[in-house]
Protein backbone atom coordinates (compact mmCIF):
# COMPACT_ATOMS: atom_id res chain seq x y z
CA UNK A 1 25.67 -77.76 -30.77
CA UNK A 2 24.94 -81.16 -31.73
CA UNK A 3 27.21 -84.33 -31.86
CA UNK A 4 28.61 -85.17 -35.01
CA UNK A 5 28.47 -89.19 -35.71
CA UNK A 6 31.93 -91.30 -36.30
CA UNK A 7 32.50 -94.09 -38.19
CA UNK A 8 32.59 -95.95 -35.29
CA UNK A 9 33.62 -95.50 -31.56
CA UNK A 10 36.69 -97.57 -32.31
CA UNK A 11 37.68 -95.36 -35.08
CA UNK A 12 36.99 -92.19 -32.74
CA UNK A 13 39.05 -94.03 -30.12
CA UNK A 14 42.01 -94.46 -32.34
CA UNK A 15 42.18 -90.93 -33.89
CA UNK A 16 42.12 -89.38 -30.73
CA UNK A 17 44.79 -91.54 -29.55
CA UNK A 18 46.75 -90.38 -32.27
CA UNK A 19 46.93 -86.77 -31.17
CA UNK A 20 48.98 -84.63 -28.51
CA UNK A 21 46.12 -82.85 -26.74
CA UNK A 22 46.70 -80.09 -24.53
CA UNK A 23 42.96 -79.04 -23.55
CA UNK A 24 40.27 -81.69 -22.17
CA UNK A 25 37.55 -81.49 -24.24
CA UNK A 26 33.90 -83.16 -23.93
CA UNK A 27 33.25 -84.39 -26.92
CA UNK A 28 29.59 -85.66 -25.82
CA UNK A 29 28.61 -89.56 -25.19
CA UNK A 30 31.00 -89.92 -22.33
CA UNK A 31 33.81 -89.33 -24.49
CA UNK A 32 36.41 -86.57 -23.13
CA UNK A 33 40.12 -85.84 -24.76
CA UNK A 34 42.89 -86.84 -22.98
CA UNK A 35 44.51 -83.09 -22.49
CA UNK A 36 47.25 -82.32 -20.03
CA UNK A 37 44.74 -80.01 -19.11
CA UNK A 38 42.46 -81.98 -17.09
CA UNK A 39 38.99 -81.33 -17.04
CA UNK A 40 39.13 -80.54 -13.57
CA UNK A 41 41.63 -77.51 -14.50
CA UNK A 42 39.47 -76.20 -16.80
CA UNK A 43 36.93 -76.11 -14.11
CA UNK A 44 39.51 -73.91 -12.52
CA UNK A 45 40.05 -71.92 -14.68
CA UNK A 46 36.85 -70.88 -15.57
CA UNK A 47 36.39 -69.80 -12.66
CA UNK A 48 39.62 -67.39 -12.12
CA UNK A 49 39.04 -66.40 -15.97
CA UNK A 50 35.84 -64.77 -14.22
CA UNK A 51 34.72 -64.67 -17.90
CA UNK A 52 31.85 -62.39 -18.86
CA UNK A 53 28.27 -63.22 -20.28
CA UNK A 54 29.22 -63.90 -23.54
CA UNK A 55 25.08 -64.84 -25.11
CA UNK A 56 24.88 -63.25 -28.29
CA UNK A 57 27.95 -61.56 -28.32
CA UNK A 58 31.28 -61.59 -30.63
CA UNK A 59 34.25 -63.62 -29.17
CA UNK A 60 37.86 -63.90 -30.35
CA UNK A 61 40.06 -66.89 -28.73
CA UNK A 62 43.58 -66.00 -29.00
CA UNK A 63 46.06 -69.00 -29.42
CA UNK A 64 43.03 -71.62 -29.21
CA UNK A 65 45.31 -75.06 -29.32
CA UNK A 66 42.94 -77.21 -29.21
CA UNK A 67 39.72 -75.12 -28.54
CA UNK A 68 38.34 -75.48 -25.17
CA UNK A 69 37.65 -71.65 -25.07
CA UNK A 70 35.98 -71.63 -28.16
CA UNK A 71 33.80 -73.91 -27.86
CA UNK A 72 33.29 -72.84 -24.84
CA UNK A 73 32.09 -69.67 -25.56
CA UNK A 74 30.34 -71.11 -28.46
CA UNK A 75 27.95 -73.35 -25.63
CA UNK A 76 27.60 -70.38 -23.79
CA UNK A 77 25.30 -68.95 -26.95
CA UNK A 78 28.14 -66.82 -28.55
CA UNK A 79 26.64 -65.34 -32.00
CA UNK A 80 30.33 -65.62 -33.36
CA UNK A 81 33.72 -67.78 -32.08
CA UNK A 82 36.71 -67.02 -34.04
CA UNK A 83 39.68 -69.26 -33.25
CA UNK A 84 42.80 -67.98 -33.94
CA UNK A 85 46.47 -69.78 -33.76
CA UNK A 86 49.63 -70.29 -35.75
CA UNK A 87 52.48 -71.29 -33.12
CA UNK A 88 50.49 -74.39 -31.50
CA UNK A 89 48.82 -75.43 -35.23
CA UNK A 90 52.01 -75.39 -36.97
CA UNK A 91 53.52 -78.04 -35.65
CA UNK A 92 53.38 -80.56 -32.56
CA UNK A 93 54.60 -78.62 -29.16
CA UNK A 94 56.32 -81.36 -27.55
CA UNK A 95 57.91 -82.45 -31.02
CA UNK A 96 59.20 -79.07 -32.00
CA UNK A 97 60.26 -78.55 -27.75
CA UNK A 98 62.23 -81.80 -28.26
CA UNK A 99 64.27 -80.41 -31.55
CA UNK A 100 64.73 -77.31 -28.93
CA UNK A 101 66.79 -79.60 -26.25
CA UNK A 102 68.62 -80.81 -28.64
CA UNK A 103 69.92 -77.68 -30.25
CA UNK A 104 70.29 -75.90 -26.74
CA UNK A 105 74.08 -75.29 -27.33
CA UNK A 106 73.04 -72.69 -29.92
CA UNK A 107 72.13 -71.05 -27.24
CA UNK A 108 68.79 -69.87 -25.76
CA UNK A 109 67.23 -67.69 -28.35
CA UNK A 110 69.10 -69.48 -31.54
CA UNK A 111 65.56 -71.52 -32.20
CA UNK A 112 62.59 -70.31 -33.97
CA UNK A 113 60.02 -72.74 -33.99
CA UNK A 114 59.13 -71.67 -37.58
CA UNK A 115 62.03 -72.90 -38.78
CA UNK A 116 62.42 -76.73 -37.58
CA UNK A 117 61.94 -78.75 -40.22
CA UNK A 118 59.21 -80.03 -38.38
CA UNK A 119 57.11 -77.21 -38.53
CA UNK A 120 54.18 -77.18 -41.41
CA UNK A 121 51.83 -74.40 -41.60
CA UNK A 122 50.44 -76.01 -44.76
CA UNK A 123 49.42 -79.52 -43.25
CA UNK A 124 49.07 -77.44 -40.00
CA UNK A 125 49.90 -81.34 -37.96
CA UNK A 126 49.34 -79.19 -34.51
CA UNK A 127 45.60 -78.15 -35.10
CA UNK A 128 44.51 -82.23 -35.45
CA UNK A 129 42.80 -81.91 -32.36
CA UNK A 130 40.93 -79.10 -33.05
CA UNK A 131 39.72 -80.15 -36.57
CA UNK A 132 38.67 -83.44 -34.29
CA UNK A 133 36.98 -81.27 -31.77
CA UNK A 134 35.23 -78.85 -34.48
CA UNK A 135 33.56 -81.72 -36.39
CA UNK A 136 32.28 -84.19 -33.43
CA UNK A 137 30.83 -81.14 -31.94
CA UNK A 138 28.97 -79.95 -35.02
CA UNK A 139 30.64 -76.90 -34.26
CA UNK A 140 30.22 -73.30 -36.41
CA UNK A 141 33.73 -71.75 -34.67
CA UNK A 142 35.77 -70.73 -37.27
CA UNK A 143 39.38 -70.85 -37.75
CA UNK A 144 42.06 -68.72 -38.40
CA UNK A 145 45.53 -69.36 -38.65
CA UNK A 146 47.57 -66.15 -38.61
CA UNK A 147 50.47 -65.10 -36.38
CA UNK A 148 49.01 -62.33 -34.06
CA UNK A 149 52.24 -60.69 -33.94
CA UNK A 150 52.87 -60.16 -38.05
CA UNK A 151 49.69 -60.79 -40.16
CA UNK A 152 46.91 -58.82 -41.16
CA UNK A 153 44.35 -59.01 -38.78
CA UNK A 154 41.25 -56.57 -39.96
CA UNK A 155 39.88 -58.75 -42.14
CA UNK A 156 38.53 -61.23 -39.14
CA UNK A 157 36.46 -57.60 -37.88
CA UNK A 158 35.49 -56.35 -34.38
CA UNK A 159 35.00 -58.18 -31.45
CA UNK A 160 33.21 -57.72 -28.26
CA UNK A 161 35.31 -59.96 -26.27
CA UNK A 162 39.01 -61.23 -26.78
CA UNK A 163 40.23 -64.32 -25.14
CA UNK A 164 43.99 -63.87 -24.96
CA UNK A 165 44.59 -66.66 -22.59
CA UNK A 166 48.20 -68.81 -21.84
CA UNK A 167 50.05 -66.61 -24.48
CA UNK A 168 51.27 -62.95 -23.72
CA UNK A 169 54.34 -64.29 -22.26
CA UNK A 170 55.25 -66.30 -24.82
CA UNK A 171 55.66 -63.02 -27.29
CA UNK A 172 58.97 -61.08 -27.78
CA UNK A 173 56.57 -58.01 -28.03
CA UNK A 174 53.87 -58.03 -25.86
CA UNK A 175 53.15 -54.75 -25.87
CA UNK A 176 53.06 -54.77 -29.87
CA UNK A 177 50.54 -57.29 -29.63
CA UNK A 178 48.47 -55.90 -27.44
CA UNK A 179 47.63 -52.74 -29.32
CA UNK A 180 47.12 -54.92 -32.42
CA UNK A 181 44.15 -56.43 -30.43
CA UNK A 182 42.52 -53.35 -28.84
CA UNK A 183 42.16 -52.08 -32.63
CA UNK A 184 39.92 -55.13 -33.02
CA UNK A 185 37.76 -54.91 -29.53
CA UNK A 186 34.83 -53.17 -29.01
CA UNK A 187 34.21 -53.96 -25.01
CA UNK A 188 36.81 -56.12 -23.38
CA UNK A 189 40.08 -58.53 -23.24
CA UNK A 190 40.07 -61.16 -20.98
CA UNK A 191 44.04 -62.10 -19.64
CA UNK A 192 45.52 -65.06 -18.38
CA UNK A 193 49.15 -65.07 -17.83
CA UNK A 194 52.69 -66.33 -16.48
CA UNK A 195 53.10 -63.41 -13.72
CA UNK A 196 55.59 -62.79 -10.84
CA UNK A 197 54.64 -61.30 -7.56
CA UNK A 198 58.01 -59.68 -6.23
CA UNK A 199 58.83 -59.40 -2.53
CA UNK A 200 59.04 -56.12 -0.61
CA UNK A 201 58.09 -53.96 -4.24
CA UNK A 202 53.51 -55.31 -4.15
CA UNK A 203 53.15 -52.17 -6.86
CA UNK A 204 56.37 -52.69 -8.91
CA UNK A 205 54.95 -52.08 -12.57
CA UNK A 206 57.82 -54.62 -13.68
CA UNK A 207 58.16 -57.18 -16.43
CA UNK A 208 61.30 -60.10 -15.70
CA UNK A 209 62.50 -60.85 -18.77
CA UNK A 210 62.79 -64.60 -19.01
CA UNK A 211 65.41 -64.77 -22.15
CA UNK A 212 68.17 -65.83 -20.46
CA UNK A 213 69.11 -69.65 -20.02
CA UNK A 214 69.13 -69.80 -15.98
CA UNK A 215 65.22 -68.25 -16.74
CA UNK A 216 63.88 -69.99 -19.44
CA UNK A 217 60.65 -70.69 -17.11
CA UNK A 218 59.89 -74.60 -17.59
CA UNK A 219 62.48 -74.95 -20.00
CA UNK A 220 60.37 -73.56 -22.91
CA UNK A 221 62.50 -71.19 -25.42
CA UNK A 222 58.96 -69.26 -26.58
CA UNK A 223 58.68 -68.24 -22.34
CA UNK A 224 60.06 -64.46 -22.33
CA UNK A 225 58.38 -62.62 -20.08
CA UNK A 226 56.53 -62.47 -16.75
CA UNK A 227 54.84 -59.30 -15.21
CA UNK A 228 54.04 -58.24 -12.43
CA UNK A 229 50.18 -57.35 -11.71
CA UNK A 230 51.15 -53.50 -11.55
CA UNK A 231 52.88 -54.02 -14.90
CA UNK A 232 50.31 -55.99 -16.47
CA UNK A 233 47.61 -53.15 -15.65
CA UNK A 234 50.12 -50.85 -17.06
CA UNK A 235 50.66 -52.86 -20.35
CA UNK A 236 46.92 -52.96 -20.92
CA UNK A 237 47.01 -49.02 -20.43
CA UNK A 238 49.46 -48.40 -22.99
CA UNK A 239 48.17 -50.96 -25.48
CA UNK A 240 45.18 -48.41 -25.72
CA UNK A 241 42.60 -49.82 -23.39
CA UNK A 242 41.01 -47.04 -20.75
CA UNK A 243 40.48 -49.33 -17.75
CA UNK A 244 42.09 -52.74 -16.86
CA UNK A 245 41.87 -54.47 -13.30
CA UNK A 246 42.92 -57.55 -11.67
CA UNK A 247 41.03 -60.27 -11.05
CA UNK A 248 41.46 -61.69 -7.68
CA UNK A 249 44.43 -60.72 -5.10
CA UNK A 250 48.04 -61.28 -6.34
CA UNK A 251 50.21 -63.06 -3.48
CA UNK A 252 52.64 -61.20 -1.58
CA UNK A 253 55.53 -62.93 -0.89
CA UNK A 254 58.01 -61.87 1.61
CA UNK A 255 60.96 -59.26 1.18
CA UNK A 256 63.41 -60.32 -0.89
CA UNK A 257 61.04 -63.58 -2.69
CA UNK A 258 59.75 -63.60 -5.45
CA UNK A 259 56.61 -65.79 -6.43
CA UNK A 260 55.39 -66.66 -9.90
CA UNK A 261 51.69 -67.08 -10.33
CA UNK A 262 49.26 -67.32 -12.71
CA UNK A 263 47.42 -63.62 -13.49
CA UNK A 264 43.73 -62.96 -14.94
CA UNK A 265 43.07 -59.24 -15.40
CA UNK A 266 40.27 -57.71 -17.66
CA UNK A 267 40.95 -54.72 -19.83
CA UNK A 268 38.23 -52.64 -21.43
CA UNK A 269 37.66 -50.17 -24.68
C-alpha cells in the first residue's frame, strides 16, 4: 500500500489528536496512532493470534475498531480485507461507557449502547480513526457496518479466513453468532477472547456468565461472558465448524482459583 499525502503534517497531527484510538497503527513516515493498544501489544498479539498465511487469500475482520487487523492482513498480500463493525463505529467507547456509569442504578443490563443519545450510526463518530487509517494508507479494505448479531450478512460472500478477535464475549449470544459466521467461511476462524481457566475442573466445557454487577469484568456492561478453553472448543463445535484447537497452553490455576486469561483458538470448515 502506498502513503496517502496530508495537507500538511500539522493538519495530520491535529486530526489524529482529535480521535479516541484504541489500536496503534503505523501510518508510514514515522507517524504511529496513539492507541491504548501499544504497538508493542500488537507485536504480542500477533504472535499468540498465530495467524495463518493469509497471501492471496479472502479475510474478514470482525469488530475492526480502528483496523489494525485489516490492514494488517491487507500488508500481508490479502486479495480481499473486509472490515466489519457497528458497536465500536457507532459511537465513541469511552463516551458511551461514561453515559453507562452514570445510569448504573438502572441496573446492570438496563443500557443498550444503541440507544444513548450519543450513539450515531449515520455520522458513525466511532469509525474516525479508521476512515483516518484507510486513506493515509492508500488502503483498498473495505468497510462494512452491520451488527454481526442481526443484519444480513450474505451479501459481503465467503471468506477463507475470519478474524473474530476481542469480541465473542461481548455478545449476549455467542453461540448465535458463531454459526452466522461459519455460513460465511470456507477454511478457518481465528479467536481471541476474554477466557477463564477454573481451578481443580482443567476440562470444564463452562462459560461464567458475566451479567451480574459483582462480574461486570472491567466494569464494561457489553462484557457477558467468559469460557473456559474446553467450552470455547465446544462452542466452535456446535457453531458448525469440524475441528477447533487451542492455541498455546491455558494456565492451571490451583483448586478452588480461578484465572482469567486471554484465549486464541482456531476453528476450521
Amino acid at each position: 500500500m502506498a502513503g496517502a499525502r496530508h495537507d500538511s503534517p500539522s493538519g495530520l497531527e491535529t486530526e489524529i489528536a482529535g480521535i479516541q484510538w484504541w489500536h496503534s497503527i503505523d501510518l508510514g513516515g514515522g507517524v504511529v496512532t496513539p492507541g491504548t493498544k501499544t504497538a508493542e501489544w500488537h507485536a504480542e498479539e500477533l504472535r499468540r493470534l498465530a495467524l495463518p498465511d493469509l497471501a492471496g487469500r479472502s479475510v474478514l475482520d470482525v469488530g475492526a475498531w480502528d483496523g489494525f487487523y485489516a490492514f494488517h492482513a491487507e500488508r500481508a498480500g490479502a486479495a480481499r480485507v473486509v472490515a466489519l463493525d457497528h458497536l465500536a463505529w457507532g459511537g465513541r467507547i469511552p463516551d458511551l461507557q461514561a453515559s453507562w456509569e452514570e445510569r448504573r442504578p438502572d441496573g446492570p443490563t438496563a443500557f443498550v449502547f444503541e440507544e444513548d443519545p450519543r450513539w450515531d450510526p449515520v455520522g458513525l463518530p466511532g469509525r474516525a480513526g479508521f476512515d483516518l487509517a484507510h486513506r493515509m494508507l492508500d488502503s483498498r479494505v473495505e468497510p462494512a457496518v452491520l451488527d454481526v448479531s442481526r443484519d444480513d450478512l450474505e451479501p459481503l460472500g465467503r471468506f477463507d479466513v475470519i478474524l473474530f478477535l476481542g469480541v465473542l464475549y461481548h455478545l449476549r449470544d455467542p453461540l448465535a453468532v458463531l454459526r452466522r459466521l461459519a455460513a460465511l467461511c470456507d477454511d478457518m476462524i481465528v479467536i481471541e477472547t476474554e477466557a477463564v481457566a477454573i481451578g481443580g475442573h482443567p476440562d470444564a466445557a463452562a462459560i461464567e456468565f458475566l451479567g451480574t454487577e459483582d462480574r461486570k469484568l472491567n466494569g464494561d456492561p457489553t462484557n457477558w461472558w467468559s469460557p473456559t478453553a474446553a467450552g470455547l472448543l465446544a462452542l466452535c463445535e456446535r457453531a458448525g465448524f469440524a475441528r477447533a484447537e487451542i492455541v498455546g497452553r491455558p494456565p492451571v490455576p490451583r483448586a478452588g482459583r480461578r484465572y482469567r486469561y486471554r484465549a486464541v483458538a482456531h476453528a476450521w470448515r
